[in-house]
C-alpha atoms as a PDB file:
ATOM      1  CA  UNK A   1     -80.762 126.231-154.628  1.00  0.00           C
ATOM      2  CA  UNK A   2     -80.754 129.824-154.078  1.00  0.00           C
ATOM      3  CA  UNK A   3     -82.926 132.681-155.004  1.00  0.00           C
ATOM      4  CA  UNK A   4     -83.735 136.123-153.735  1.00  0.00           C
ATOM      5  CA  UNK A   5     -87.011 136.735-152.036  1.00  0.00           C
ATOM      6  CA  UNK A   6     -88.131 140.245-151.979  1.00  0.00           C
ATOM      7  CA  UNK A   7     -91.335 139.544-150.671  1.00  0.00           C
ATOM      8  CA  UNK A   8     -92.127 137.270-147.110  1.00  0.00           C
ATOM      9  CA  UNK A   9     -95.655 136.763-146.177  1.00  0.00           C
ATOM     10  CA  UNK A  10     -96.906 134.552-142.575  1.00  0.00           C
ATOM     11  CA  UNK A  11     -99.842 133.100-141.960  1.00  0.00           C
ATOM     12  CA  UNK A  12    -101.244 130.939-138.882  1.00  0.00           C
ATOM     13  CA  UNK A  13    -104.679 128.697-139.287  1.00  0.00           C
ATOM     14  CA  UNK A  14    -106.663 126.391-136.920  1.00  0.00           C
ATOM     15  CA  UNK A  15    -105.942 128.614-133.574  1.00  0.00           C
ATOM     16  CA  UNK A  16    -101.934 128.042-134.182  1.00  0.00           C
ATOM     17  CA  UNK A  17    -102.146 124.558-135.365  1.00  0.00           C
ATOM     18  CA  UNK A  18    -100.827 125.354-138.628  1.00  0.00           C
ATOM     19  CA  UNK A  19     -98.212 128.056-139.102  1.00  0.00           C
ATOM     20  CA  UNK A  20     -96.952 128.897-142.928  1.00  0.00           C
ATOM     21  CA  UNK A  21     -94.042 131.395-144.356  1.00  0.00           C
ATOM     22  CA  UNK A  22     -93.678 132.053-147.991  1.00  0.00           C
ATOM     23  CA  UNK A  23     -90.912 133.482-149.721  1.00  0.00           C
ATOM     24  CA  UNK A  24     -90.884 134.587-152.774  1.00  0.00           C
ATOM     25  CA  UNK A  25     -89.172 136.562-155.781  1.00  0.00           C
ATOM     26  CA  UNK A  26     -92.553 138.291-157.287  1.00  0.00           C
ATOM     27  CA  UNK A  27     -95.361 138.917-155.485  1.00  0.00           C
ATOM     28  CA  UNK A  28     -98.856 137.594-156.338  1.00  0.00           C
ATOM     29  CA  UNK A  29     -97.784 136.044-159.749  1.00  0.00           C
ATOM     30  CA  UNK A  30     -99.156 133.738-161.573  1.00  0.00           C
ATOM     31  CA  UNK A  31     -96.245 132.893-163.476  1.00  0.00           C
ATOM     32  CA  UNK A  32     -95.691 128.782-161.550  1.00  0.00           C
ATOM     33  CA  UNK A  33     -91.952 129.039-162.376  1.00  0.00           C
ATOM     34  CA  UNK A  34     -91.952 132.231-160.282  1.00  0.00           C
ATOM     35  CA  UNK A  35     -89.532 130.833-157.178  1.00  0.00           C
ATOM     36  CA  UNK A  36     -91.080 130.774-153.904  1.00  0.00           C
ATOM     37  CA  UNK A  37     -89.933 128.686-150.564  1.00  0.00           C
ATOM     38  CA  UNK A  38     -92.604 127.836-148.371  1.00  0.00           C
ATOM     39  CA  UNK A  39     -92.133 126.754-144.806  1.00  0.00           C
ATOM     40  CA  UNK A  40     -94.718 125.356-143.155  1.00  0.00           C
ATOM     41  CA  UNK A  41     -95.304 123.062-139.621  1.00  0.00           C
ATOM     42  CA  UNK A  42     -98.382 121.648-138.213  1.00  0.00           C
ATOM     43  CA  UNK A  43     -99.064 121.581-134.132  1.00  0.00           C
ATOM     44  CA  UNK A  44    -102.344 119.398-134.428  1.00  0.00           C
ATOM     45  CA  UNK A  45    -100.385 115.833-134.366  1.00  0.00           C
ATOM     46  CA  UNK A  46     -96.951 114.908-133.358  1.00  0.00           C
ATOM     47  CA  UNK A  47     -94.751 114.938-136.352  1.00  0.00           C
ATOM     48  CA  UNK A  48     -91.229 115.036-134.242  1.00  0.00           C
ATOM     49  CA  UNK A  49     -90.858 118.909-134.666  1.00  0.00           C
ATOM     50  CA  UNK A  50     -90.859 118.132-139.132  1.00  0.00           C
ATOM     51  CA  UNK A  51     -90.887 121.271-141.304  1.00  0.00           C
ATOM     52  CA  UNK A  52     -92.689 120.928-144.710  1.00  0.00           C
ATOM     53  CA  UNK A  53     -90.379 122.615-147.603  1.00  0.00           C
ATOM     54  CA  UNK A  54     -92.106 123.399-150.872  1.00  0.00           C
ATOM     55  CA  UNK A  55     -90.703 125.014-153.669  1.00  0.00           C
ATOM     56  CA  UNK A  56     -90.811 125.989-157.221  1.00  0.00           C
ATOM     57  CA  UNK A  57     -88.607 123.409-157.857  1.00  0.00           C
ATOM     58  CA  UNK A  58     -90.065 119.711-157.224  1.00  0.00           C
ATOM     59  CA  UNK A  59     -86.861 118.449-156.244  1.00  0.00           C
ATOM     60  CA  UNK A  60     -86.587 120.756-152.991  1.00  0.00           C
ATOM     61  CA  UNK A  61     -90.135 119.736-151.806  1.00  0.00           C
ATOM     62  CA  UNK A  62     -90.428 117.892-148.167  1.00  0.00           C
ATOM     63  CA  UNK A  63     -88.347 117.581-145.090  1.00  0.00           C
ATOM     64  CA  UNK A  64     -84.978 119.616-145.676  1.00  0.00           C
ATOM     65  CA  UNK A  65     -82.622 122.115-143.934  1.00  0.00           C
ATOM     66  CA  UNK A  66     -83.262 125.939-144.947  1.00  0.00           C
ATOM     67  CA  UNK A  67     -80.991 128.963-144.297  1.00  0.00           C
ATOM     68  CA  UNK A  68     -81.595 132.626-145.080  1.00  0.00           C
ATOM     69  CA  UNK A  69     -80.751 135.874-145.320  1.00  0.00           C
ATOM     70  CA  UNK A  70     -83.043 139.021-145.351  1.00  0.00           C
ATOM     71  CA  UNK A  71     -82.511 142.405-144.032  1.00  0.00           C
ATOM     72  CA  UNK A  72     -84.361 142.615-140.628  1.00  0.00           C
ATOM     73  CA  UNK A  73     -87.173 144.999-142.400  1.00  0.00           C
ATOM     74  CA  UNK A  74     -87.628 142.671-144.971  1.00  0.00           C
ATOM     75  CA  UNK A  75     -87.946 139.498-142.207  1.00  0.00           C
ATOM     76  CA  UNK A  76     -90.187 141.401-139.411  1.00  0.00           C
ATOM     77  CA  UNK A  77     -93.247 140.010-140.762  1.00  0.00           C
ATOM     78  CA  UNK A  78     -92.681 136.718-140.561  1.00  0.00           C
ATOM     79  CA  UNK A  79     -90.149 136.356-137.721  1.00  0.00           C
ATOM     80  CA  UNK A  80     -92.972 135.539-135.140  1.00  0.00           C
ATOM     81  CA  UNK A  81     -93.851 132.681-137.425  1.00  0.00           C
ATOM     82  CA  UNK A  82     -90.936 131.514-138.435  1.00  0.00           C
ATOM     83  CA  UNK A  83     -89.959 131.241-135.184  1.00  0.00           C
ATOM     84  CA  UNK A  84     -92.656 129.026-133.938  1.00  0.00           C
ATOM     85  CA  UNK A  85     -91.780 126.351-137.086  1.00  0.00           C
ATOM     86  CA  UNK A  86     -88.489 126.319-136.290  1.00  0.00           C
ATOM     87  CA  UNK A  87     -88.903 125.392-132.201  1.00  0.00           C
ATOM     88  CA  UNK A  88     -87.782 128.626-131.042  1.00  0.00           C
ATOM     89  CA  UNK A  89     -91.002 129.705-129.529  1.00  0.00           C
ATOM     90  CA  UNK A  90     -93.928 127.853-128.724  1.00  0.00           C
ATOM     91  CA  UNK A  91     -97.330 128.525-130.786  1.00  0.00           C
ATOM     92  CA  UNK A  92     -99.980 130.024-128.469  1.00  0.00           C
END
């Protein structure tokens, strides 16, 4: 699946135990067939470094590979988070 996100936003709950990016093509719709990737990971209890993948589409919802591309700008927001999902860093 692809689809072009114009809008990335992060988020981080329970003092870093959660961490959450979400992609998407329209910002704050309400539209449910709007497409959207979310990325999420949870620190609290060892899950063997799994990503959660949800998506617009049903099909692409669990444990999958994701690749990207966004302009720099557009990524800045959520690079910090998307970072600690992915292993690079470690959350706080």
């Amino acid at each position: 699946m692809h689809f072009y996100a114009k809008y990335v936003s992060a988020s981080v709950f329970g003092d870093g135990d959660y961490n959450q990016a979400t992609f998407e093509a329209e910002q704050d719709t309400d539209d449910p067939g709007s497409p959207y990737l979310l990325i999420q990971r949870q620190f609290e209890d060892p899950d063997d470094n799994w990503c959660y993948i949800e998506t617009h589409d049903e099909k692409y919802c669990g444990h999958f590979c994701v690749t990207f591309a966004m302009a720099a700008t557009e990524f800045a927001e959520a690079s910090h988070v998307v970072k600690i999902i992915s292993g690079e860093i470690e959350p706080r």
